[in-house]
PDB file of N, CA and C in Angstrom:
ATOM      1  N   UNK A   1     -75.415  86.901 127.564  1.00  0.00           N
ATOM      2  CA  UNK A   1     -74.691  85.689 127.212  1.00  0.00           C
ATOM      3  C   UNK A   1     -75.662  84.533 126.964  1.00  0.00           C
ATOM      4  N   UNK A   2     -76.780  84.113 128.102  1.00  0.00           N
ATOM      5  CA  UNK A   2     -77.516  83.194 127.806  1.00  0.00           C
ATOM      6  C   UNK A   2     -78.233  83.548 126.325  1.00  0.00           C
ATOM      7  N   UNK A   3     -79.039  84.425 125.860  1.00  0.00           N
ATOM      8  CA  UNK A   3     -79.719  84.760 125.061  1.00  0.00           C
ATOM      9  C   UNK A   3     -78.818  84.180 123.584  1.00  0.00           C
ATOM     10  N   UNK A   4     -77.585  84.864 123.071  1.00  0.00           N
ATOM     11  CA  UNK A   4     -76.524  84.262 122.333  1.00  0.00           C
ATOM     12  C   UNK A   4     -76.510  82.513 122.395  1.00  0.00           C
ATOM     13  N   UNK A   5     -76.358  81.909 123.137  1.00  0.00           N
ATOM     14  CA  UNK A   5     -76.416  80.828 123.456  1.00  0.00           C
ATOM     15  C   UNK A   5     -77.524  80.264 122.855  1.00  0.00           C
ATOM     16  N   UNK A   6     -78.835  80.476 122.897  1.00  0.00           N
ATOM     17  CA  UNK A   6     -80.245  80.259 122.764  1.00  0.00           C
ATOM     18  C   UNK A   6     -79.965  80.531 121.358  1.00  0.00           C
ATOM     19  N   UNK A   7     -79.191  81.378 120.872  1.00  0.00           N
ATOM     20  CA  UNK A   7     -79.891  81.567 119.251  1.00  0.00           C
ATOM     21  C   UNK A   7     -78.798  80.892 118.391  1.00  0.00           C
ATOM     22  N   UNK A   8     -77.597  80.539 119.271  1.00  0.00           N
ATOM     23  CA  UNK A   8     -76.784  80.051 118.271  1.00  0.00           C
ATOM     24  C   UNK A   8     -77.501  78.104 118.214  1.00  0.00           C
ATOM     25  N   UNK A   9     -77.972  78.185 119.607  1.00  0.00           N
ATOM     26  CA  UNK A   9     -78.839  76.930 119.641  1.00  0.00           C
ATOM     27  C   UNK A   9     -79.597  76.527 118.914  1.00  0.00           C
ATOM     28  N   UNK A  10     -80.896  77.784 118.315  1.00  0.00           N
ATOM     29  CA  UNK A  10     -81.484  77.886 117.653  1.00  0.00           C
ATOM     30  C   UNK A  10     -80.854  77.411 116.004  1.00  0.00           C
ATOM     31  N   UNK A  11     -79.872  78.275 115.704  1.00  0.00           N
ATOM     32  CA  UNK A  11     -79.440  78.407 114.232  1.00  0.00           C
ATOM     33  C   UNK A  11     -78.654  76.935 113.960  1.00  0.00           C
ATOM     34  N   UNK A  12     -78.702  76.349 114.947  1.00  0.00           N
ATOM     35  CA  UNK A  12     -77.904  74.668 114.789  1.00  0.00           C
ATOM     36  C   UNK A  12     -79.138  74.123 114.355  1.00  0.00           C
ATOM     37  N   UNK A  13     -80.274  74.166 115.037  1.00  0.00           N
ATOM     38  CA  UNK A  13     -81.357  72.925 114.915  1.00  0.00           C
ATOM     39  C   UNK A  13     -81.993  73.335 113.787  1.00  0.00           C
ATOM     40  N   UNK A  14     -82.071  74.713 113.579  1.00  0.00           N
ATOM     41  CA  UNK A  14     -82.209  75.016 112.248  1.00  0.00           C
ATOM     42  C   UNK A  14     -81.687  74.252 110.924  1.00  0.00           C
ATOM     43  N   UNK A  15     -80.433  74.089 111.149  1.00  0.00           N
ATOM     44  CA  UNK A  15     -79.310  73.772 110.165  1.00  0.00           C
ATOM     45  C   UNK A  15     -79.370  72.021 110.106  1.00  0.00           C
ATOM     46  N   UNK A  16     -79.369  71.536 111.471  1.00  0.00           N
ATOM     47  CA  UNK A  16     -79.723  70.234 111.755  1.00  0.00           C
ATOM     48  C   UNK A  16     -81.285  69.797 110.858  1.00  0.00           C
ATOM     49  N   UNK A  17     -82.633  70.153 110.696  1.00  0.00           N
ATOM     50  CA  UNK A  17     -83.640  70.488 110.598  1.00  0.00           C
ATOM     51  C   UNK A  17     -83.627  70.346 108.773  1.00  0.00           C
ATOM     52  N   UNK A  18     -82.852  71.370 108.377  1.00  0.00           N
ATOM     53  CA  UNK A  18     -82.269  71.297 106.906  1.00  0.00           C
ATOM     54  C   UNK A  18     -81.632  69.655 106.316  1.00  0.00           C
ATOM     55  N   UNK A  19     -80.353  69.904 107.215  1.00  0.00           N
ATOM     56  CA  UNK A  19     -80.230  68.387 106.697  1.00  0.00           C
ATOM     57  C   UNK A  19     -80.751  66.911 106.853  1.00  0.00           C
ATOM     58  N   UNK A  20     -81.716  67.155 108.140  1.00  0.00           N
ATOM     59  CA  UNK A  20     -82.468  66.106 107.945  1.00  0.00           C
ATOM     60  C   UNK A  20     -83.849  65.981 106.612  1.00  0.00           C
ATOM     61  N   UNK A  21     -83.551  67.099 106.401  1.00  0.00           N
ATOM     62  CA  UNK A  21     -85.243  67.179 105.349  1.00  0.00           C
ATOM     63  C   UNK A  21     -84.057  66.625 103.847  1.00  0.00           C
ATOM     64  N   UNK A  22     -83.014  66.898 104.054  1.00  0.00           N
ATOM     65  CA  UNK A  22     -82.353  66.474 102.852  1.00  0.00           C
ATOM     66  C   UNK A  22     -81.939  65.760 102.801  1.00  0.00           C
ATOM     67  N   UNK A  23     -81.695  64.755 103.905  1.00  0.00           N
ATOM     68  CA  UNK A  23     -81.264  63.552 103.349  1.00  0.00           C
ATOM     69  C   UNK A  23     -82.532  62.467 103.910  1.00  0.00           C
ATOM     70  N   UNK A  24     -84.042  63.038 103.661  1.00  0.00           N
ATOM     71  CA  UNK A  24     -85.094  61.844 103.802  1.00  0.00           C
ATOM     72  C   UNK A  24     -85.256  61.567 102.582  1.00  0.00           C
ATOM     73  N   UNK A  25     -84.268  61.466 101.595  1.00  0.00           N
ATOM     74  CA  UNK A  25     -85.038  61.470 100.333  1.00  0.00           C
ATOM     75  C   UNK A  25     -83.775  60.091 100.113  1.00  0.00           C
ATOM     76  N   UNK A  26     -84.468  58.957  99.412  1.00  0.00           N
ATOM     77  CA  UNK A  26     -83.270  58.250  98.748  1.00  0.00           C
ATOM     78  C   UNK A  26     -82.509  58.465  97.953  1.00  0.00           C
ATOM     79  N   UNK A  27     -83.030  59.011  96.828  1.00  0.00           N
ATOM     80  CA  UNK A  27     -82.058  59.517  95.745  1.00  0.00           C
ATOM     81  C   UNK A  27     -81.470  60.498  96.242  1.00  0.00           C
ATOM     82  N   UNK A  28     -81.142  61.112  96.835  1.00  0.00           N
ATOM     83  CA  UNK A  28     -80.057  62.139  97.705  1.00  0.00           C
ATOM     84  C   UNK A  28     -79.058  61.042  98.881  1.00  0.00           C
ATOM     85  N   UNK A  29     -79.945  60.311  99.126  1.00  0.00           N
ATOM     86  CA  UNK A  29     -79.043  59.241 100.410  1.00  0.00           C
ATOM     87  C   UNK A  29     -77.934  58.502  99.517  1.00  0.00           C
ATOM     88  N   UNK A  30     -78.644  58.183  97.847  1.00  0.00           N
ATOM     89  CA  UNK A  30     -77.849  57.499  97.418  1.00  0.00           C
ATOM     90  C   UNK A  30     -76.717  58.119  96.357  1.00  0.00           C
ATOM     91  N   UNK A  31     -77.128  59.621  96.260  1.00  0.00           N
ATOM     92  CA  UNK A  31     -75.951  60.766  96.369  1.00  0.00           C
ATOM     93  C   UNK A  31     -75.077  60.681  96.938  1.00  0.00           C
ATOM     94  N   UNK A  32     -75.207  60.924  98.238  1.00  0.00           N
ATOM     95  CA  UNK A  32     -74.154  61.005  99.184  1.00  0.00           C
ATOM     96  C   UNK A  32     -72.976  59.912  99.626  1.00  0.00           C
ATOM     97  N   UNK A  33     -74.471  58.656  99.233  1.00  0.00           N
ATOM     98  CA  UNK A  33     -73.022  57.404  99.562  1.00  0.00           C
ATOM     99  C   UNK A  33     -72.325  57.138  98.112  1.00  0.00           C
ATOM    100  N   UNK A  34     -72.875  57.665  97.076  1.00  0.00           N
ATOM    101  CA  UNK A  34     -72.019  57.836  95.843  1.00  0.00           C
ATOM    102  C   UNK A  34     -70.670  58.611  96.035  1.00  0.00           C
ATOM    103  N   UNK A  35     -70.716  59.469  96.835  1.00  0.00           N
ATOM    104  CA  UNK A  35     -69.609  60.454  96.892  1.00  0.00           C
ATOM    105  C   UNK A  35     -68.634  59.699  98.044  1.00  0.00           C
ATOM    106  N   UNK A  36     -69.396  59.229  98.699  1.00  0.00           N
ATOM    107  CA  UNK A  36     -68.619  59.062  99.967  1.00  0.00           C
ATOM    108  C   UNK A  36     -67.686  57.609  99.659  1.00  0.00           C
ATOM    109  N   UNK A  37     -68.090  56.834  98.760  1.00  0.00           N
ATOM    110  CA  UNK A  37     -67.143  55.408  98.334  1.00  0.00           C
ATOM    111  C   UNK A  37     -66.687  55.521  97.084  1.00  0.00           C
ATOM    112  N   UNK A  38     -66.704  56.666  96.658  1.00  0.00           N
ATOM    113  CA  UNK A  38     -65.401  57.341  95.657  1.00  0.00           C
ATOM    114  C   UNK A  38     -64.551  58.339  96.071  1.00  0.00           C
ATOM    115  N   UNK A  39     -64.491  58.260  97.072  1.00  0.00           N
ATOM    116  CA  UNK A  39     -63.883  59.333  98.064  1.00  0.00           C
ATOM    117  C   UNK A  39     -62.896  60.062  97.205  1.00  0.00           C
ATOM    118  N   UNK A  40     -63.391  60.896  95.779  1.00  0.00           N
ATOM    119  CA  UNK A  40     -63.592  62.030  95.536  1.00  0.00           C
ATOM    120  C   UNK A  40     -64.717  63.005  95.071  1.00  0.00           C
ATOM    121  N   UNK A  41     -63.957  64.014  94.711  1.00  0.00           N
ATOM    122  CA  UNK A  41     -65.382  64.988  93.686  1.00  0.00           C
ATOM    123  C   UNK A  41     -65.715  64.397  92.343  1.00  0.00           C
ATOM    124  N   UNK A  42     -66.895  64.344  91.923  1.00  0.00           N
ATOM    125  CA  UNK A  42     -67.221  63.298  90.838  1.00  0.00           C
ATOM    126  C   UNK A  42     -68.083  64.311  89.801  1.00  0.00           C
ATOM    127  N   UNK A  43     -68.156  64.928  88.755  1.00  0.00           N
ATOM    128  CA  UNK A  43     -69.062  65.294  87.994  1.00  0.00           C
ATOM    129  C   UNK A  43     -70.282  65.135  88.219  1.00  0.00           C
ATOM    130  N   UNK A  44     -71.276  66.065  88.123  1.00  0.00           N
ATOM    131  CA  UNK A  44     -72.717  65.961  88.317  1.00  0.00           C
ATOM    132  C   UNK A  44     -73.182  64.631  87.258  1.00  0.00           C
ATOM    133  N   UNK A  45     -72.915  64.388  86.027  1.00  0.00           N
ATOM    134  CA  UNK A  45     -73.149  63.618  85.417  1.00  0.00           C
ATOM    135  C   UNK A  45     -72.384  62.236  85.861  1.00  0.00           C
ATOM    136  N   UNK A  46     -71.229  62.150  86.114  1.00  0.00           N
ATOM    137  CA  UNK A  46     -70.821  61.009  86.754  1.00  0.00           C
ATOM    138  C   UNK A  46     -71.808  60.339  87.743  1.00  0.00           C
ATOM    139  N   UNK A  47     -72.258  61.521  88.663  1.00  0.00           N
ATOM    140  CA  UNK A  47     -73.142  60.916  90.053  1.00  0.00           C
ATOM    141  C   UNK A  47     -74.384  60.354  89.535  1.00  0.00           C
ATOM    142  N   UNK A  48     -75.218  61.157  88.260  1.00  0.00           N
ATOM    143  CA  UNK A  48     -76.543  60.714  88.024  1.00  0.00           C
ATOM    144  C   UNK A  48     -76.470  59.450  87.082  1.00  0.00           C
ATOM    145  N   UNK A  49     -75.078  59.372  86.798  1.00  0.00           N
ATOM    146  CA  UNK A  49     -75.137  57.822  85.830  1.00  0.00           C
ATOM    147  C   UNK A  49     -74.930  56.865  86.764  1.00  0.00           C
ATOM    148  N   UNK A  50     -74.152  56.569  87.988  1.00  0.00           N
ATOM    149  CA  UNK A  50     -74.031  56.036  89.233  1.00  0.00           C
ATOM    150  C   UNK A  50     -75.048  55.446  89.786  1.00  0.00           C
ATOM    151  N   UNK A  51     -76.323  56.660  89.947  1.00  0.00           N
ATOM    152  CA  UNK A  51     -77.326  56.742  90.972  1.00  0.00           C
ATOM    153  C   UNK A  51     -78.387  56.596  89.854  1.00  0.00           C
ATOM    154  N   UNK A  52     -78.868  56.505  89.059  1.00  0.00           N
ATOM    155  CA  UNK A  52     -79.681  56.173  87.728  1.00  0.00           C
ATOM    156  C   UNK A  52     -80.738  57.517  88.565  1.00  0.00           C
ATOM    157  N   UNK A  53     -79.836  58.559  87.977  1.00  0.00           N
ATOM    158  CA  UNK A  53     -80.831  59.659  88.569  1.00  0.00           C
ATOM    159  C   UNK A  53     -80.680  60.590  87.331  1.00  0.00           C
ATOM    160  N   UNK A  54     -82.018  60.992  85.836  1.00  0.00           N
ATOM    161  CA  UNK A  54     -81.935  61.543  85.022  1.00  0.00           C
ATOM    162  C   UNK A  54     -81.489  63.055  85.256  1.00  0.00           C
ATOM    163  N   UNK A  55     -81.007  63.780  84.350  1.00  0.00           N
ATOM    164  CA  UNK A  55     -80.178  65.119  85.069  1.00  0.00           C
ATOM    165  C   UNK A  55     -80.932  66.112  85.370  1.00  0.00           C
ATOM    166  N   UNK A  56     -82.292  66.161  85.253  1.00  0.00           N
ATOM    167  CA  UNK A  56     -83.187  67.749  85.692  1.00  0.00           C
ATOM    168  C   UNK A  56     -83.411  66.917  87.344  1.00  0.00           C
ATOM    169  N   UNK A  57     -84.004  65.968  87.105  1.00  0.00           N
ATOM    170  CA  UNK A  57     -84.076  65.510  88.590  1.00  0.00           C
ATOM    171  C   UNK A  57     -82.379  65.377  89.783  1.00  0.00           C
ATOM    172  N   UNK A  58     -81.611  65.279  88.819  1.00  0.00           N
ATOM    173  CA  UNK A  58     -80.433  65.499  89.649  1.00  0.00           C
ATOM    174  C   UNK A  58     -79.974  66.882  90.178  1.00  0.00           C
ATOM    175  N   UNK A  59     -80.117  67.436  89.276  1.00  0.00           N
ATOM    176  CA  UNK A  59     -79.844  68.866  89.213  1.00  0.00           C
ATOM    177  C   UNK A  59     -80.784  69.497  90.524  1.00  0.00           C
ATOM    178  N   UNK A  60     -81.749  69.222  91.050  1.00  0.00           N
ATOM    179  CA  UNK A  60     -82.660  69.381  91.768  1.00  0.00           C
ATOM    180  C   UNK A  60     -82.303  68.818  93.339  1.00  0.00           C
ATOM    181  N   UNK A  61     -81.966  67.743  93.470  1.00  0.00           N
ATOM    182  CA  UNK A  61     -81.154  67.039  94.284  1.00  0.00           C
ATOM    183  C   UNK A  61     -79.906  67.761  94.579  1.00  0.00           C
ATOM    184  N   UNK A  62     -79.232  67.892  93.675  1.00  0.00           N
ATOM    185  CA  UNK A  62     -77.640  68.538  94.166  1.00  0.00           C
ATOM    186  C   UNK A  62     -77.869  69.993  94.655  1.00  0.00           C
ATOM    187  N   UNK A  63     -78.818  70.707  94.020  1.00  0.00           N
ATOM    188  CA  UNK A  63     -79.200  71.994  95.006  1.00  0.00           C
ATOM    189  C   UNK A  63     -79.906  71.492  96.172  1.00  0.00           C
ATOM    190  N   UNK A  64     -80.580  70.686  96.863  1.00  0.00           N
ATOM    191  CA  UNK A  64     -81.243  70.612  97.907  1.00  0.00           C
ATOM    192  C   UNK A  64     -79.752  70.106  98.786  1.00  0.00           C
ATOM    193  N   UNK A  65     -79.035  69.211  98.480  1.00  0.00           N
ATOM    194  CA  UNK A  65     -77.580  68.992  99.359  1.00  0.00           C
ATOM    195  C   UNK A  65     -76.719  70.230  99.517  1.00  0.00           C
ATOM    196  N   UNK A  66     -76.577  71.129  98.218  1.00  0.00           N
ATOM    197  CA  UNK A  66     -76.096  71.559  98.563  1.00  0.00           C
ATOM    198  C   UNK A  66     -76.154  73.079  99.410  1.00  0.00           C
ATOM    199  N   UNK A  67     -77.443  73.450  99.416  1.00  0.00           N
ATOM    200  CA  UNK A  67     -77.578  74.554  99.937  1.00  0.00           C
ATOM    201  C   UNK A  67     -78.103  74.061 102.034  1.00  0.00           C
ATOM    202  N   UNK A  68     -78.101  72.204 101.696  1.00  0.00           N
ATOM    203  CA  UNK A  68     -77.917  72.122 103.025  1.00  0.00           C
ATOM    204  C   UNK A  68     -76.718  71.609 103.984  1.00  0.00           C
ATOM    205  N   UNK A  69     -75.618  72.112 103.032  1.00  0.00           N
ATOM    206  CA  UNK A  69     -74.468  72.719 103.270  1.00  0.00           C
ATOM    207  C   UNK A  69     -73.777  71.162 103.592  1.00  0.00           C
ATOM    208  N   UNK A  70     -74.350  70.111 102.480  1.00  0.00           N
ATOM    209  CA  UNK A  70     -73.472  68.910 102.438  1.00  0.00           C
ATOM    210  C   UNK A  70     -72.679  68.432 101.072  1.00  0.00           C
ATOM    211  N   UNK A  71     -72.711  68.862 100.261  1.00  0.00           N
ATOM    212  CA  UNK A  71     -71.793  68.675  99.373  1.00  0.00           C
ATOM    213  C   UNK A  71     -71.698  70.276  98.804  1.00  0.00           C
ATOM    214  N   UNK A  72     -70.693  70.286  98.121  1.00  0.00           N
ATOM    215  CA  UNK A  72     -70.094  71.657  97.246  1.00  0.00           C
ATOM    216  C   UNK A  72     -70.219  71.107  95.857  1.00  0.00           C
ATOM    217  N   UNK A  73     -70.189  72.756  95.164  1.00  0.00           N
ATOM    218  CA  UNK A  73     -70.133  72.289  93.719  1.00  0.00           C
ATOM    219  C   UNK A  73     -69.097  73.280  93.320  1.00  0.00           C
ATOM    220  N   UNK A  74     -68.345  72.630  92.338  1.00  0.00           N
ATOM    221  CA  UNK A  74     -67.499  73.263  91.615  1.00  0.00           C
ATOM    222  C   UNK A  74     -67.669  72.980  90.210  1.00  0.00           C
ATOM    223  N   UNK A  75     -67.588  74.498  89.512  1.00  0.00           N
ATOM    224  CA  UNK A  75     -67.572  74.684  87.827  1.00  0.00           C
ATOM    225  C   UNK A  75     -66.130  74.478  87.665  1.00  0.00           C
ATOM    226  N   UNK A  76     -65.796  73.600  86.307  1.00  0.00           N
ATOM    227  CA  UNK A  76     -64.710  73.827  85.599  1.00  0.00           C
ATOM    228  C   UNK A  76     -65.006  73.878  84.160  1.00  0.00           C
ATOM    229  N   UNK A  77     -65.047  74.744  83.392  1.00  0.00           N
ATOM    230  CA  UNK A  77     -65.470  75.028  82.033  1.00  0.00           C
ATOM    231  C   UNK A  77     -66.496  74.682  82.017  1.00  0.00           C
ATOM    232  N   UNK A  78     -67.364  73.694  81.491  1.00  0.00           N
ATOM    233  CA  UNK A  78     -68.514  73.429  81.234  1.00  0.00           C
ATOM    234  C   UNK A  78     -69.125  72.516  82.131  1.00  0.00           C
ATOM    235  N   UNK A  79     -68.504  71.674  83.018  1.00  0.00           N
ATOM    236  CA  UNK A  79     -68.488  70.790  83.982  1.00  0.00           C
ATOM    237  C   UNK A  79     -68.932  70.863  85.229  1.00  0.00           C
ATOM    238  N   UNK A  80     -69.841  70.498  85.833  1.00  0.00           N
ATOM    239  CA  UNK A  80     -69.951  70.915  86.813  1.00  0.00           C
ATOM    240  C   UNK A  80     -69.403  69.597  88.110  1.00  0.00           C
ATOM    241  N   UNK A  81     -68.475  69.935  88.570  1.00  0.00           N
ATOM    242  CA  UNK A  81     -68.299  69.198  90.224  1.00  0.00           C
ATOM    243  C   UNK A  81     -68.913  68.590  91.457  1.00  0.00           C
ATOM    244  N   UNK A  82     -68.974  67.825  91.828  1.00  0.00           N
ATOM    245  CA  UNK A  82     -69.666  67.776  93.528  1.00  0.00           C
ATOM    246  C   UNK A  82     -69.210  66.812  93.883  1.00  0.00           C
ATOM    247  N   UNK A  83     -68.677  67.158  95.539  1.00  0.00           N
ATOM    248  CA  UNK A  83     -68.308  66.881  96.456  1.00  0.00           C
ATOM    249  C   UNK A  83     -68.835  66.979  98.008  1.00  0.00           C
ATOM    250  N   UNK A  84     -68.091  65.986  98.798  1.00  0.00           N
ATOM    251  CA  UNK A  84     -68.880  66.002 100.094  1.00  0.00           C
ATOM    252  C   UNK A  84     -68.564  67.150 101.310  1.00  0.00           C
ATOM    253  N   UNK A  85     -69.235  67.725 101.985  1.00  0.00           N
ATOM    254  CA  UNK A  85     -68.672  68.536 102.548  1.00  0.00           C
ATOM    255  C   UNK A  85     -68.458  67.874 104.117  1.00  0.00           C
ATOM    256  N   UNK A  86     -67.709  67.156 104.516  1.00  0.00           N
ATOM    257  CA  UNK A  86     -67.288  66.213 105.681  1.00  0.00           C
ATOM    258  C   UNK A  86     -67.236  66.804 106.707  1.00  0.00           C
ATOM    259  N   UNK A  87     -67.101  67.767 106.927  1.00  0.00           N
ATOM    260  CA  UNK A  87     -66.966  68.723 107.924  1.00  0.00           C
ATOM    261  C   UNK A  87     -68.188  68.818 108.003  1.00  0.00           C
ATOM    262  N   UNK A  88     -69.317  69.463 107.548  1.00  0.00           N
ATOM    263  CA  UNK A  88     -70.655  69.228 108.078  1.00  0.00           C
ATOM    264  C   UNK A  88     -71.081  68.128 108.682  1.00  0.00           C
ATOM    265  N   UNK A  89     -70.708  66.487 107.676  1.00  0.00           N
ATOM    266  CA  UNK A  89     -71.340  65.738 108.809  1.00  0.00           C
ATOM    267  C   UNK A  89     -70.331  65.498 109.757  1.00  0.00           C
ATOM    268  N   UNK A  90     -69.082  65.756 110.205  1.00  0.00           N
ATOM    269  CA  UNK A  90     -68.508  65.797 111.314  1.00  0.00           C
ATOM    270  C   UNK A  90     -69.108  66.710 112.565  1.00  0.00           C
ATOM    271  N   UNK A  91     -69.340  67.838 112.129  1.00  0.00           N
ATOM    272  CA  UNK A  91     -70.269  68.653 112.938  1.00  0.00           C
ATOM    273  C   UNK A  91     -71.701  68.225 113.696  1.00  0.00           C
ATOM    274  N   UNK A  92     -72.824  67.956 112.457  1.00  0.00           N
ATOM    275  CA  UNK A  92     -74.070  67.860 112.863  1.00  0.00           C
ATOM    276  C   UNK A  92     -74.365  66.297 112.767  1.00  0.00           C
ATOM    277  N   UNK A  93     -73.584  65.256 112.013  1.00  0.00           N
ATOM    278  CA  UNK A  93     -73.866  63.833 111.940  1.00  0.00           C
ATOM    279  C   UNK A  93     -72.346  62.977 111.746  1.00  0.00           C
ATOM    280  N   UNK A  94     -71.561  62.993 112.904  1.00  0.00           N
ATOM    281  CA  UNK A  94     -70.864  62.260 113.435  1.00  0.00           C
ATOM    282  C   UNK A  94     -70.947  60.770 113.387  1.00  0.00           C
ATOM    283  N   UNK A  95     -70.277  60.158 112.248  1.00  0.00           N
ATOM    284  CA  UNK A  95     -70.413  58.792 112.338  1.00  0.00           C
ATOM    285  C   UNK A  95     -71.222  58.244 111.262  1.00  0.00           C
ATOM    286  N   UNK A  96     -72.179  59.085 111.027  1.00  0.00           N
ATOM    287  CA  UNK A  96     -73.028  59.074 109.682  1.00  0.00           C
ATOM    288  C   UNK A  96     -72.523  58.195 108.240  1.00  0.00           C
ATOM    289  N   UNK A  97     -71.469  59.124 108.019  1.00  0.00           N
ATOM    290  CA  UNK A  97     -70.999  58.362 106.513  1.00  0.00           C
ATOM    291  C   UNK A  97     -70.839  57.038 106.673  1.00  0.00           C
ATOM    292  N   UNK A  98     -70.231  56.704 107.594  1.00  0.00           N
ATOM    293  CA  UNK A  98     -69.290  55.254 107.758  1.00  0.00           C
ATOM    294  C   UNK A  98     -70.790  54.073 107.957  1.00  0.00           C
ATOM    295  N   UNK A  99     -71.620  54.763 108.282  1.00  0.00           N
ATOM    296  CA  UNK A  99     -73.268  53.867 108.041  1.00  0.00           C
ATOM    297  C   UNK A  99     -73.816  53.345 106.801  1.00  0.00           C
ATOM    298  N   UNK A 100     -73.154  54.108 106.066  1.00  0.00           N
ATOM    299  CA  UNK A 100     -73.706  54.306 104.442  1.00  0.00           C
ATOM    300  C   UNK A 100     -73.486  52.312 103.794  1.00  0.00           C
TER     301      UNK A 100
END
């Protein structure tokens, strides 16, 4: 039982560890509070005209959020989506958004 404990411990600070490396970056900080005071899902291009963030460099950004499991992306035809995943920072950064 202890051992389980230790690794699920482990796989948090891990995960914790992730999203701190992803959101030391401004142009990702200013991702996130893009999403978070349109409190919806906004087009990848919507966000980088927002955030004056050109689209290879965005595109780069929205994979680093999202594979650290803070925003989602959704395709619709040619379009691509992103959104916040709130439940993560409810989990690992409680209180977080409302700082923004």
């Amino acid at each position: 039982m202890y051992h389980s404990f230790m690794t699920m411990k482990q796989l948090d600070d891990q995960i914790r560890a992730q999203i701190f490396k992803a959101l030391s970056d401004e142009s990702r900080l200013s991702i996130i509070r893009t999403l978070y005071y349109s409190g919806k899902e906004l087009s990848c291009g919507e966000v980088g005209e927002k955030c004056n963030i050109v689209k290879t460099t965005a595109s780069y950004h929205f994979k680093t959020l999202r594979e650290a499991g803070l925003t989602a992306t959704r395709k619709d035809s040619r379009t691509k989506y992103v959104s916040l995943r709130e439940d993560t920072f409810q989990t690992y950064l409680p209180g977080f958004l409302e700082t923004l």
